[in-house]
PDB file of N, CA and C in Angstrom:
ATOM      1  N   UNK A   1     -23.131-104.418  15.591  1.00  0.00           N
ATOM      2  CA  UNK A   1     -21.753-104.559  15.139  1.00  0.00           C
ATOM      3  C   UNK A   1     -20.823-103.904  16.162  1.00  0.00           C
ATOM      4  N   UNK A   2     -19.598-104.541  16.301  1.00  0.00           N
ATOM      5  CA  UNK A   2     -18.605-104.071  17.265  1.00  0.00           C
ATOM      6  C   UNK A   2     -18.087-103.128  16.770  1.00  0.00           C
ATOM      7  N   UNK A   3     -17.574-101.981  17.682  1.00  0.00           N
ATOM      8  CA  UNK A   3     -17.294-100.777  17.360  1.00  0.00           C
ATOM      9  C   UNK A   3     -15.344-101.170  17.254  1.00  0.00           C
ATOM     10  N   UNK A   4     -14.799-100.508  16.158  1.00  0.00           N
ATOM     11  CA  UNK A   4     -13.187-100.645  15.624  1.00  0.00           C
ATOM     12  C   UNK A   4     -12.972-100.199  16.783  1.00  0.00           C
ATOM     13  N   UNK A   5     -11.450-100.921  17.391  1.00  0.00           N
ATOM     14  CA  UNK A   5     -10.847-100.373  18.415  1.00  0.00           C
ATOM     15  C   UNK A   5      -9.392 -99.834  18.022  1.00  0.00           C
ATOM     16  N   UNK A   6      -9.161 -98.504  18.401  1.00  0.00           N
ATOM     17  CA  UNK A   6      -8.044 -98.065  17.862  1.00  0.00           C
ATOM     18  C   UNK A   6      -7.437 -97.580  18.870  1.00  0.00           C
ATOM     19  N   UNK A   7      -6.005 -97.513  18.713  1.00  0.00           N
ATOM     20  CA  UNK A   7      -4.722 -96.665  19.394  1.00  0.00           C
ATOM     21  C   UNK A   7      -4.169 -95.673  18.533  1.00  0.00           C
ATOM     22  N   UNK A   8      -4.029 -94.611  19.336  1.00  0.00           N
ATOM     23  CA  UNK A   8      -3.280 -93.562  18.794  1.00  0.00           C
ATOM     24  C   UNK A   8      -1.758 -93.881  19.252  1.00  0.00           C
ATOM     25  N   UNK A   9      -0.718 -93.781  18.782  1.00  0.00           N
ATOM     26  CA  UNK A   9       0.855 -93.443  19.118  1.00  0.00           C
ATOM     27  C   UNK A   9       1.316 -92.242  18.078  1.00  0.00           C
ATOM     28  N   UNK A  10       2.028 -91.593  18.941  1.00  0.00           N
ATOM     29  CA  UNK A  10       2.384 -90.025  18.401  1.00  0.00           C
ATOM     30  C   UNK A  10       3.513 -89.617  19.801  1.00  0.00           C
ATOM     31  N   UNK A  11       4.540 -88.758  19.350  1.00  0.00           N
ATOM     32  CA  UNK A  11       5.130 -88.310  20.766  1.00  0.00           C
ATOM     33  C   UNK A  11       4.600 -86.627  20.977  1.00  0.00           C
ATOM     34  N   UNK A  12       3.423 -86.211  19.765  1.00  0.00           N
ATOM     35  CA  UNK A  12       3.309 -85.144  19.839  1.00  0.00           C
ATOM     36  C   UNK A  12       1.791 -85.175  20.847  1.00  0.00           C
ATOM     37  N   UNK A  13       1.264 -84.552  21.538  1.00  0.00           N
ATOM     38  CA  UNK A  13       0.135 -84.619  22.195  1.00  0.00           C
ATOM     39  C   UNK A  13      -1.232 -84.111  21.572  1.00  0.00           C
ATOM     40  N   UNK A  14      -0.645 -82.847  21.058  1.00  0.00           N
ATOM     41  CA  UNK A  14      -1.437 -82.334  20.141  1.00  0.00           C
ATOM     42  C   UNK A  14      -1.890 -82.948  19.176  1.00  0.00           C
ATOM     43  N   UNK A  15      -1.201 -84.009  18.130  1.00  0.00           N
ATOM     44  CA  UNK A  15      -1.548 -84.370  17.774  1.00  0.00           C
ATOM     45  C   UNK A  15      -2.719 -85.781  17.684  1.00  0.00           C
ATOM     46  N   UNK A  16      -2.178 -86.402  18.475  1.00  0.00           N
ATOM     47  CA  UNK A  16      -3.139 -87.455  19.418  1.00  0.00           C
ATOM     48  C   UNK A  16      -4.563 -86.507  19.862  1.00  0.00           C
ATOM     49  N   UNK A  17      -4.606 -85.306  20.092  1.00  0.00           N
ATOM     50  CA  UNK A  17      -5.627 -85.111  20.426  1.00  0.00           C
ATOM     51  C   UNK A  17      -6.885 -84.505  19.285  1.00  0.00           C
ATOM     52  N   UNK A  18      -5.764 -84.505  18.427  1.00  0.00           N
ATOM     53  CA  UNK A  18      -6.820 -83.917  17.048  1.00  0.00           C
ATOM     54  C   UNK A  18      -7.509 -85.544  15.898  1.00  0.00           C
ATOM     55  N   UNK A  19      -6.345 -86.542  16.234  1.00  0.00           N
ATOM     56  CA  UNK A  19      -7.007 -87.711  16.076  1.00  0.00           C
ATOM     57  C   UNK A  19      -8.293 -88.178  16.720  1.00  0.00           C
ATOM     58  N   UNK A  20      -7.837 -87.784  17.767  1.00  0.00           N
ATOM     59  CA  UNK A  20      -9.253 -88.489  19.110  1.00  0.00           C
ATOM     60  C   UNK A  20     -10.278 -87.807  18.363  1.00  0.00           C
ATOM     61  N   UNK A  21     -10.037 -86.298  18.544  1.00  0.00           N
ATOM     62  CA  UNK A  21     -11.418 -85.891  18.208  1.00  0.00           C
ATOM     63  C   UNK A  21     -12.093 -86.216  16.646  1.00  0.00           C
ATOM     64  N   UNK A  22     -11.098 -86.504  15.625  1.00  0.00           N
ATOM     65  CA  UNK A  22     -11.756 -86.796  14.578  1.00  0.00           C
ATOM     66  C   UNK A  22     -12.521 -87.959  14.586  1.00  0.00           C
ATOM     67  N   UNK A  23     -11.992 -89.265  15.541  1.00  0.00           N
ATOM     68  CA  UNK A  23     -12.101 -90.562  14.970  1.00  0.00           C
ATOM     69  C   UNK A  23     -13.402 -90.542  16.165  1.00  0.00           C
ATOM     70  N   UNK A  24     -13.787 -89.791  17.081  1.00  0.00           N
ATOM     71  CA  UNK A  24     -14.943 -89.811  17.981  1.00  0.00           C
ATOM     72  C   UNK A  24     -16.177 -89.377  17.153  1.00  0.00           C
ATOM     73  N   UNK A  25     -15.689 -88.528  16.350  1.00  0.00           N
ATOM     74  CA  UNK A  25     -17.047 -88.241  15.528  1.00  0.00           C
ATOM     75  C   UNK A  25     -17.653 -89.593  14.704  1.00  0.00           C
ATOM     76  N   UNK A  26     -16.829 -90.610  14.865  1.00  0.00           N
ATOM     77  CA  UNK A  26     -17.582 -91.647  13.979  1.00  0.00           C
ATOM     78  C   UNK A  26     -17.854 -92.552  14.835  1.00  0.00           C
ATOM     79  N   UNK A  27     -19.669 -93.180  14.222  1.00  0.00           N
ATOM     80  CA  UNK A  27     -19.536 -94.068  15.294  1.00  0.00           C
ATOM     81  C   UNK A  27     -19.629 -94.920  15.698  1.00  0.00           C
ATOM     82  N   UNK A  28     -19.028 -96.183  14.348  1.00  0.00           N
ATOM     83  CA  UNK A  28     -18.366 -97.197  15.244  1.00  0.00           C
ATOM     84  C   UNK A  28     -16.560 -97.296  15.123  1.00  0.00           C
ATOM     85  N   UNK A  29     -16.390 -96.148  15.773  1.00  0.00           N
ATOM     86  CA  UNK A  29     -14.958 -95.996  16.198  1.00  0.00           C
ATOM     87  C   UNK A  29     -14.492 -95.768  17.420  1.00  0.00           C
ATOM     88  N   UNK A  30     -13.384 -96.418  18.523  1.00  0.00           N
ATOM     89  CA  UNK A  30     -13.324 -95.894  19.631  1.00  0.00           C
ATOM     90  C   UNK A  30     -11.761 -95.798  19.667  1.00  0.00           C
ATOM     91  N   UNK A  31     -11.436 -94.988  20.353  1.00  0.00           N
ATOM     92  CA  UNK A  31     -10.025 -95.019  20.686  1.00  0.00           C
ATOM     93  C   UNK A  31      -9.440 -95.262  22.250  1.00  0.00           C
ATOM     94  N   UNK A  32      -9.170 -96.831  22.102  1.00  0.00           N
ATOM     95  CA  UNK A  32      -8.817 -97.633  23.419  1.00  0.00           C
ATOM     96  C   UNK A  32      -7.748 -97.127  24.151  1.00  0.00           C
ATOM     97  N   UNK A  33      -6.904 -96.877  23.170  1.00  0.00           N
ATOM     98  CA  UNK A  33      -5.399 -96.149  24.125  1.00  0.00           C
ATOM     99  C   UNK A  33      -5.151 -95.341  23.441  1.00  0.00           C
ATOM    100  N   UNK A  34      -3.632 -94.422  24.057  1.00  0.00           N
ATOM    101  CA  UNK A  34      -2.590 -93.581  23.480  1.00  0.00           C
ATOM    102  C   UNK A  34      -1.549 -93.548  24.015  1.00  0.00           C
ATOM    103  N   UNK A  35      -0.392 -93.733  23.252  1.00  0.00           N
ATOM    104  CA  UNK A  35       0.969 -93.839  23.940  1.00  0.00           C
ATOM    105  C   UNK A  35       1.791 -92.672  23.077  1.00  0.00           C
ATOM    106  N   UNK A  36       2.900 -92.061  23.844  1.00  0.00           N
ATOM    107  CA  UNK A  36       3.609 -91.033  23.422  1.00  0.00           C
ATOM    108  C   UNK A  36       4.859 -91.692  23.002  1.00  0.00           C
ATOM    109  N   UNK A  37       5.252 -92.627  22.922  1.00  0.00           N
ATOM    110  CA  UNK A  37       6.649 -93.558  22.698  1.00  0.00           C
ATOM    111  C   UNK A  37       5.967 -94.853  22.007  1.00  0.00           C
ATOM    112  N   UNK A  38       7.164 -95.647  21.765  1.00  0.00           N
ATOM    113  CA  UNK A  38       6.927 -96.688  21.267  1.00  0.00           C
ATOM    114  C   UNK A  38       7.039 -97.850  22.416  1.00  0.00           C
ATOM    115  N   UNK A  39       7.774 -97.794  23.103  1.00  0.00           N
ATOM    116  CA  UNK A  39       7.842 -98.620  24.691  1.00  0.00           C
ATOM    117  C   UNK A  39       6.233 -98.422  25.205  1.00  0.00           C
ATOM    118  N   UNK A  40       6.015 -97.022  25.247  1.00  0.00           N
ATOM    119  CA  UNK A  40       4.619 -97.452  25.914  1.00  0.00           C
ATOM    120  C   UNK A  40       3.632 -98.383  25.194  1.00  0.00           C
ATOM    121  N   UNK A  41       3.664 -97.987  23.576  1.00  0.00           N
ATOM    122  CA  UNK A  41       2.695 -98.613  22.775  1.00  0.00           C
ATOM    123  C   UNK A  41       3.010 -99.736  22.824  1.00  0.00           C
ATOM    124  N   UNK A  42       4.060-100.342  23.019  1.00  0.00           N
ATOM    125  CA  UNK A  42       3.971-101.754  22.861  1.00  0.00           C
ATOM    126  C   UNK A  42       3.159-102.521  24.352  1.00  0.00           C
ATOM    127  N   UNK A  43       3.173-101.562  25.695  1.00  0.00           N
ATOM    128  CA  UNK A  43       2.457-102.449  26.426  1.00  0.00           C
ATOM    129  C   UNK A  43       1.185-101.977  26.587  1.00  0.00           C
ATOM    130  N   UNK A  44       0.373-100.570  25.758  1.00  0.00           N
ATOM    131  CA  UNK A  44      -0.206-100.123  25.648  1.00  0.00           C
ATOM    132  C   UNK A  44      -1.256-101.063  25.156  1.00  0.00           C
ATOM    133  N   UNK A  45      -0.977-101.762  23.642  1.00  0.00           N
ATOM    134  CA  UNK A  45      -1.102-102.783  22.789  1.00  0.00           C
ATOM    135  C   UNK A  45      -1.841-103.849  23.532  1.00  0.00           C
ATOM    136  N   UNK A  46      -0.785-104.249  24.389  1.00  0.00           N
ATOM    137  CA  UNK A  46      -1.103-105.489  24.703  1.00  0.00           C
ATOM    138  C   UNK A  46      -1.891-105.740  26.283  1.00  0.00           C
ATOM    139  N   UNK A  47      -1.917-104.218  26.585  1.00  0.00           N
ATOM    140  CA  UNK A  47      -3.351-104.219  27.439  1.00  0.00           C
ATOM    141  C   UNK A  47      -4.601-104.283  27.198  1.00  0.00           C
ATOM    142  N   UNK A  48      -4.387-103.485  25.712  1.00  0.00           N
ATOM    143  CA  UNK A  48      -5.870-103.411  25.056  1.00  0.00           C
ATOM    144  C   UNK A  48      -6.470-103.776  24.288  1.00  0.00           C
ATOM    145  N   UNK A  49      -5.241-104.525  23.448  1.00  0.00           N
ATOM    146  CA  UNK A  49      -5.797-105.447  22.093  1.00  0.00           C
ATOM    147  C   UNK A  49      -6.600-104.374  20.935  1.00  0.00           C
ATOM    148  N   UNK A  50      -6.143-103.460  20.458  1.00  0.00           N
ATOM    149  CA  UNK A  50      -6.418-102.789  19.364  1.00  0.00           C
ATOM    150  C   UNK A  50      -6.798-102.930  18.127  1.00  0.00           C
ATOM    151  N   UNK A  51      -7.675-103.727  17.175  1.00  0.00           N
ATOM    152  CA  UNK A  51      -7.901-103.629  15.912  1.00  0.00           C
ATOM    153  C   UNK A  51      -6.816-102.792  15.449  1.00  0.00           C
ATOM    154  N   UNK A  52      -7.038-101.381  15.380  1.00  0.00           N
ATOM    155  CA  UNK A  52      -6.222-100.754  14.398  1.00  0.00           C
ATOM    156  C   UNK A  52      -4.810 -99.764  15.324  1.00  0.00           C
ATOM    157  N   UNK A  53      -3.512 -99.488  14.999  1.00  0.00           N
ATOM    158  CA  UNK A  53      -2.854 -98.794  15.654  1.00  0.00           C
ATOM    159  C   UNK A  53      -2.812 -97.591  14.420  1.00  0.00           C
ATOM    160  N   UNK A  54      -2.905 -96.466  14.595  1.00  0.00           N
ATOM    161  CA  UNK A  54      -2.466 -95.331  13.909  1.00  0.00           C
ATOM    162  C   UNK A  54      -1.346 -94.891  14.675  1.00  0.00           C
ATOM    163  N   UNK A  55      -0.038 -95.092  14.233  1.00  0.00           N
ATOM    164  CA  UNK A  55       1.986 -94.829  14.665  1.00  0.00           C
ATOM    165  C   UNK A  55       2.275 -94.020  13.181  1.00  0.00           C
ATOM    166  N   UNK A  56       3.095 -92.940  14.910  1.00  0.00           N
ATOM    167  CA  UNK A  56       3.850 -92.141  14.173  1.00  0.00           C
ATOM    168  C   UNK A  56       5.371 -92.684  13.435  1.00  0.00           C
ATOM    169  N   UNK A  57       5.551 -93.153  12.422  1.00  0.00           N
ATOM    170  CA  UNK A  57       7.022 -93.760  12.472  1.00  0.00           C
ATOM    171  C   UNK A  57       8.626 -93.000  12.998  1.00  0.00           C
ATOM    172  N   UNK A  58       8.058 -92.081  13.258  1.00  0.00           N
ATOM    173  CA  UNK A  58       9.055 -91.324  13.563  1.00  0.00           C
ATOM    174  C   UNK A  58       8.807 -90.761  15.377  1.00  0.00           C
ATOM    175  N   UNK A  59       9.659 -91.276  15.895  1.00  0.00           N
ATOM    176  CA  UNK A  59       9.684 -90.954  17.503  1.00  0.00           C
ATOM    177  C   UNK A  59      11.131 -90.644  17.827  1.00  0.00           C
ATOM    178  N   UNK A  60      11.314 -89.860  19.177  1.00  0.00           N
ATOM    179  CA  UNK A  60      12.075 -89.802  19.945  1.00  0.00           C
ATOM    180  C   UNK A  60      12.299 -91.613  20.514  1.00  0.00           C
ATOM    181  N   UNK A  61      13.724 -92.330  20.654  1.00  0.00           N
ATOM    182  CA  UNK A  61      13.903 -93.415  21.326  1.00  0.00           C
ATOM    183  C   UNK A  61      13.209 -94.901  20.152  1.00  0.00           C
ATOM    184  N   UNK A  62      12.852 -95.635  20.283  1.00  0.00           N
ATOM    185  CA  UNK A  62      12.581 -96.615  19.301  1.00  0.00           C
ATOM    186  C   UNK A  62      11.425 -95.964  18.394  1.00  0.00           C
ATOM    187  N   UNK A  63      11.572 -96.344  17.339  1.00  0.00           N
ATOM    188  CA  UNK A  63      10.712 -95.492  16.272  1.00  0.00           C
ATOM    189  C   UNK A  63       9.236 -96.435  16.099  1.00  0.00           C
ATOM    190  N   UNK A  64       8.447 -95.663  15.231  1.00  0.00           N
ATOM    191  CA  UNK A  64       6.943 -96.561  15.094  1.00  0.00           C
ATOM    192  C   UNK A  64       7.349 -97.884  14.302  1.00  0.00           C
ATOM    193  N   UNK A  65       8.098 -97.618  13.204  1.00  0.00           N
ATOM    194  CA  UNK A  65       8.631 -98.632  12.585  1.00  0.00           C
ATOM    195  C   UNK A  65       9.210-100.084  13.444  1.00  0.00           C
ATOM    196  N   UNK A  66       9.866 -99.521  14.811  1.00  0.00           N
ATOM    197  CA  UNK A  66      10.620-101.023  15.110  1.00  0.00           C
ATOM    198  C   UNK A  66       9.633-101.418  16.057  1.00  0.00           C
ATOM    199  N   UNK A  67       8.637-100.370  16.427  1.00  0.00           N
ATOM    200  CA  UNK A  67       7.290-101.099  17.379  1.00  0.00           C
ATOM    201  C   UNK A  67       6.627-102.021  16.582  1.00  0.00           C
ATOM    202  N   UNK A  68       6.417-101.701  15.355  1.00  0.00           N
ATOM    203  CA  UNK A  68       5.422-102.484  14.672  1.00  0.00           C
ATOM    204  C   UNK A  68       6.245-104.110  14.223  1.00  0.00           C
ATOM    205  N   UNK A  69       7.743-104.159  14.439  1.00  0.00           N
ATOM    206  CA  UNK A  69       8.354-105.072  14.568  1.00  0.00           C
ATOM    207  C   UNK A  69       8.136-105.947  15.297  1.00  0.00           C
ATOM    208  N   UNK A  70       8.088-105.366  16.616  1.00  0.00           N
ATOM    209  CA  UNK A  70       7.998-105.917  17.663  1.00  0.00           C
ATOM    210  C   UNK A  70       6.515-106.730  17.758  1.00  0.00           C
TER     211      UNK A  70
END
């Protein structure tokens, strides 16, 4: 079975990094990208083709909310 591919978006770092480490402990989970904005996640996205995005809705500059618009 194919392992879930996930993105982290967060503008906090710390936090992205306490995701990684949770979602590594499982294992068919990987985490393909991470973007600190929503500009990045959107080309973040579409470099990597993500199953799942875990967004912060709340960012500095376009929010998780209008990424997931997009």
């Amino acid at each position: 079975m194919a392992n879930i591919k996930v993105m982290l978006v967060d503008d906090h770092e710390v936090v992205r990094m306490g995701l990684r480490a949770a979602l590594e402990m499982e294992e068919d989970m990987e985490v393909v990208a991470e973007a600190g904005d929503a500009r990045s996640a959107l080309t973040e996205a579409g470099r990597t083709r993500p199953h799942v995005v875990l967004m912060d809705v709340r960012m500095p500059g376009p929010s998780g909310i209008e990424a997931c618009r997009a």
